[in-house]
Protein backbone atom coordinates (compact mmCIF):
# COMPACT_ATOMS: atom_id res chain seq x y z
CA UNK A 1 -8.98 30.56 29.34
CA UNK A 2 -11.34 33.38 30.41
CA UNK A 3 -12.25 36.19 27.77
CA UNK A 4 -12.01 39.30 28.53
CA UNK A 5 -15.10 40.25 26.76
CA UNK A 6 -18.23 40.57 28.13
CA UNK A 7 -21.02 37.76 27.53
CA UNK A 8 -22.96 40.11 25.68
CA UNK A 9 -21.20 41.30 23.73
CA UNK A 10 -20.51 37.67 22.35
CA UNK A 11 -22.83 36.13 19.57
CA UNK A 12 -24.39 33.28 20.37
CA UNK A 13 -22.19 29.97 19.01
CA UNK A 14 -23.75 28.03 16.17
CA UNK A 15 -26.61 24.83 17.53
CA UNK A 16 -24.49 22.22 18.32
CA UNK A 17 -23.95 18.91 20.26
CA UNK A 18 -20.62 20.35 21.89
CA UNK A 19 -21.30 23.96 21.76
CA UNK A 20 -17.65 24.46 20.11
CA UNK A 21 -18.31 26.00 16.89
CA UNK A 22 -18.62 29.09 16.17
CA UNK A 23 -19.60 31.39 13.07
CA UNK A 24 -17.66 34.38 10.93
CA UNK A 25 -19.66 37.09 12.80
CA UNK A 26 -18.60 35.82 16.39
CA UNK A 27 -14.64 35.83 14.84
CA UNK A 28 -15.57 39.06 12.73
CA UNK A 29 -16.82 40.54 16.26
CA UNK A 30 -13.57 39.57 18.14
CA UNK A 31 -11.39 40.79 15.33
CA UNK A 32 -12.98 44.56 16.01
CA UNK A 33 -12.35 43.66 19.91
CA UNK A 34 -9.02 43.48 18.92
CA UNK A 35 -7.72 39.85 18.86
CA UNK A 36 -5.74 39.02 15.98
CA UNK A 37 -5.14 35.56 14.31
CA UNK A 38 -1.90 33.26 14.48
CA UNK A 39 -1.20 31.38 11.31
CA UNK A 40 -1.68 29.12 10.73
CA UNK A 41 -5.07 28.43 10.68
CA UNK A 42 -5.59 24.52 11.39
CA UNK A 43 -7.80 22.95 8.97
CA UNK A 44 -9.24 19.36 10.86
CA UNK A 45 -12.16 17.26 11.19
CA UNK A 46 -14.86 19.19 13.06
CA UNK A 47 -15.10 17.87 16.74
CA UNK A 48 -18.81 18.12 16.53
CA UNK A 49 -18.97 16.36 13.03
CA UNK A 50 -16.41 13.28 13.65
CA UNK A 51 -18.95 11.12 11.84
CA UNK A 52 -19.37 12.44 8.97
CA UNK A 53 -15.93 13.79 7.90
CA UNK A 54 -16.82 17.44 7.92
CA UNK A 55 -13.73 19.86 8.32
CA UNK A 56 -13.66 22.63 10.87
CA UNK A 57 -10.94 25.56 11.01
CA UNK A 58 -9.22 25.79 14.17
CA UNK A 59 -8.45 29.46 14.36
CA UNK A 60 -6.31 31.13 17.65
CA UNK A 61 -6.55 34.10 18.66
CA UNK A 62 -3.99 36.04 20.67
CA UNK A 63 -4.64 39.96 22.43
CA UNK A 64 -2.08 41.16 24.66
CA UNK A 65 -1.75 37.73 27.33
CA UNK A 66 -5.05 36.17 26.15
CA UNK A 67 -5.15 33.23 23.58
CA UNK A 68 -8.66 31.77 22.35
CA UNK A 69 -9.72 29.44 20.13
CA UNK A 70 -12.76 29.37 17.71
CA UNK A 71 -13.57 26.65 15.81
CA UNK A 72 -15.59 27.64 12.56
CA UNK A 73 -17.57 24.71 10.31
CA UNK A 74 -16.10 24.57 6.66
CA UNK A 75 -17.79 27.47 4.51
CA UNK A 76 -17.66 28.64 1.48
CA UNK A 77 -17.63 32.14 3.38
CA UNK A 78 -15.00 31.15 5.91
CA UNK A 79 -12.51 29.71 3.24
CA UNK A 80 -13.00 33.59 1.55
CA UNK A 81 -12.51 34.91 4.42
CA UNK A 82 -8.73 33.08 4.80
CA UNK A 83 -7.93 33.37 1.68
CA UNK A 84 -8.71 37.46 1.10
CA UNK A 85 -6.41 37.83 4.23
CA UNK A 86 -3.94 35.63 2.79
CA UNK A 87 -4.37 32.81 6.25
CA UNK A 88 -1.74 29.86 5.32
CA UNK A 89 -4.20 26.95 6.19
CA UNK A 90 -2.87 23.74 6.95
């Protein structure tokens, strides 16, 4: 899937083997863009951290035709986030 939003504009992903995680900034940035978030949010082992058990939240994004997905490392931060905007995380 191709986002509609420029490279620029896009924060740089977290350091990691696979490139697939992101932060709460680069979701916090596409939530002004206008995407919103189908629930529920997907709580699973991080594909970056199979190892060592870590969880990562699997979050998609929908605006207008366009569906994305961000992946976001297990936080203390991120779990506030979910929870203030009442996210059903499974």
């Amino acid at each position: 899937m191709i986002l509609s939003i420029p490279a620029s504009d896009m924060p740089q992903p977290l350091a990691t083997p696979g490139g697939a995680l992101r932060d709460l900034a680069a979701l916090a940035l596409m939530l002004e863009q206008g995407w919103r978030i189908e629930t529920p949010v997907l709580a699973r082992l991080s594909w970056a951290q199979r190892r060592t058990g870590e969880l990562a939240y699997h979050i998609i994004l929908s605006r207008a035709s366009q569906r994305s997905l961000v992946v976001i490392a297990d936080s203390p931060d991120i779990l506030y986030f979910l929870t203030e905007q009442n996210i059903p995380i499974i």
